[in-house]
Protein backbone atom coordinates (compact mmCIF):
# COMPACT_ATOMS: atom_id res chain seq x y z
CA UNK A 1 -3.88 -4.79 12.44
CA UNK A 2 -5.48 -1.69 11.58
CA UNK A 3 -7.47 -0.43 8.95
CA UNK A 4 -4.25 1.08 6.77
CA UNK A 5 -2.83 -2.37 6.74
CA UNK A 6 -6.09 -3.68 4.91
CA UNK A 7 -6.32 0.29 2.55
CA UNK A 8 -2.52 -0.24 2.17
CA UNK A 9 -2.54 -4.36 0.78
CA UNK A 10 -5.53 -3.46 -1.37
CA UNK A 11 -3.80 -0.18 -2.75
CA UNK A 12 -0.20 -2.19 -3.34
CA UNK A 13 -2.22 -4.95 -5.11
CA UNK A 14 -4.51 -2.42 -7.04
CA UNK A 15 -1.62 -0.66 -8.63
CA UNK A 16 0.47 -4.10 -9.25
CA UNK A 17 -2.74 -5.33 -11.63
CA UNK A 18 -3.17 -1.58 -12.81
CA UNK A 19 0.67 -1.46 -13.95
CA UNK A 20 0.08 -4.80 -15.33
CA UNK A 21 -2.71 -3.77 -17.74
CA UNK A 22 -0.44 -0.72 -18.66
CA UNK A 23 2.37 -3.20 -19.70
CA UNK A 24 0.19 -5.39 -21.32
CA UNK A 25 -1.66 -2.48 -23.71
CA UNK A 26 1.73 -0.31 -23.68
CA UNK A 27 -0.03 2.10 -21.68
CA UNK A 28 3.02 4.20 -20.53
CA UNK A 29 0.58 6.51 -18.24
CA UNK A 30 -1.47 3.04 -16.79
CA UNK A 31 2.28 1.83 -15.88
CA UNK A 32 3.23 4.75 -14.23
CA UNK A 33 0.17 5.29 -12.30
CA UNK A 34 0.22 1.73 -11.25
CA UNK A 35 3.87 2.03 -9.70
CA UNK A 36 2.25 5.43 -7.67
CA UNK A 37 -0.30 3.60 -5.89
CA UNK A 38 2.19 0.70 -5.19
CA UNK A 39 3.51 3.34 -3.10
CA UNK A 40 0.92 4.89 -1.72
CA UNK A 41 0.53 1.39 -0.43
CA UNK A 42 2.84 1.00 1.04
CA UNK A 43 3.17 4.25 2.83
CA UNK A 44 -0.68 3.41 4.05
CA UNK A 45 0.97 0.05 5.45
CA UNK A 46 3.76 2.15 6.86
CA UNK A 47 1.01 4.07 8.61
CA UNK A 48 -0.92 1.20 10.03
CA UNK A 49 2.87 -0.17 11.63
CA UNK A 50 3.45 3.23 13.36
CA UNK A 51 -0.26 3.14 14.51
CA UNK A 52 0.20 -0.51 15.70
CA UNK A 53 3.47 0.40 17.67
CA UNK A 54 1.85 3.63 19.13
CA UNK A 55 -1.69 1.15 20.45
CA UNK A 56 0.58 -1.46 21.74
CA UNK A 57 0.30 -1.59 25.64
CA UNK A 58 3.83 -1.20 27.12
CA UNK A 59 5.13 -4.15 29.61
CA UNK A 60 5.24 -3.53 33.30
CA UNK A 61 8.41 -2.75 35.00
């Protein structure tokens, strides 16, 4: 697991609570921010797989 997995799970969860709070107070702009670093979370975790799957040692022949 690299260090995008860990950015990317925080960012995802981050924007879930901050797109919460937007919902919550009818924040419109809190909402939409929110569901942008959801994203961005997932590309960071999308990042850490290709980074895993480039590291990983290849099996002998």
């Amino acid at each position: 697991m690299t260090d995008e997995h860990i950015k990317g799970t925080i960012s995802k969860a981050e924007g879930k609570v901050e797109e919460g709070l937007g919902k919550l107070t009818g924040n419109r702009e809190k909402q939409v921010h929110g569901k942008a670093r959801q994203v961005q979370g997932d590309a960071q975790k999308g990042l850490g797989e290709i980074q895993d799957a480039v590291r990983k040692p290849k099996p002998k022949a």
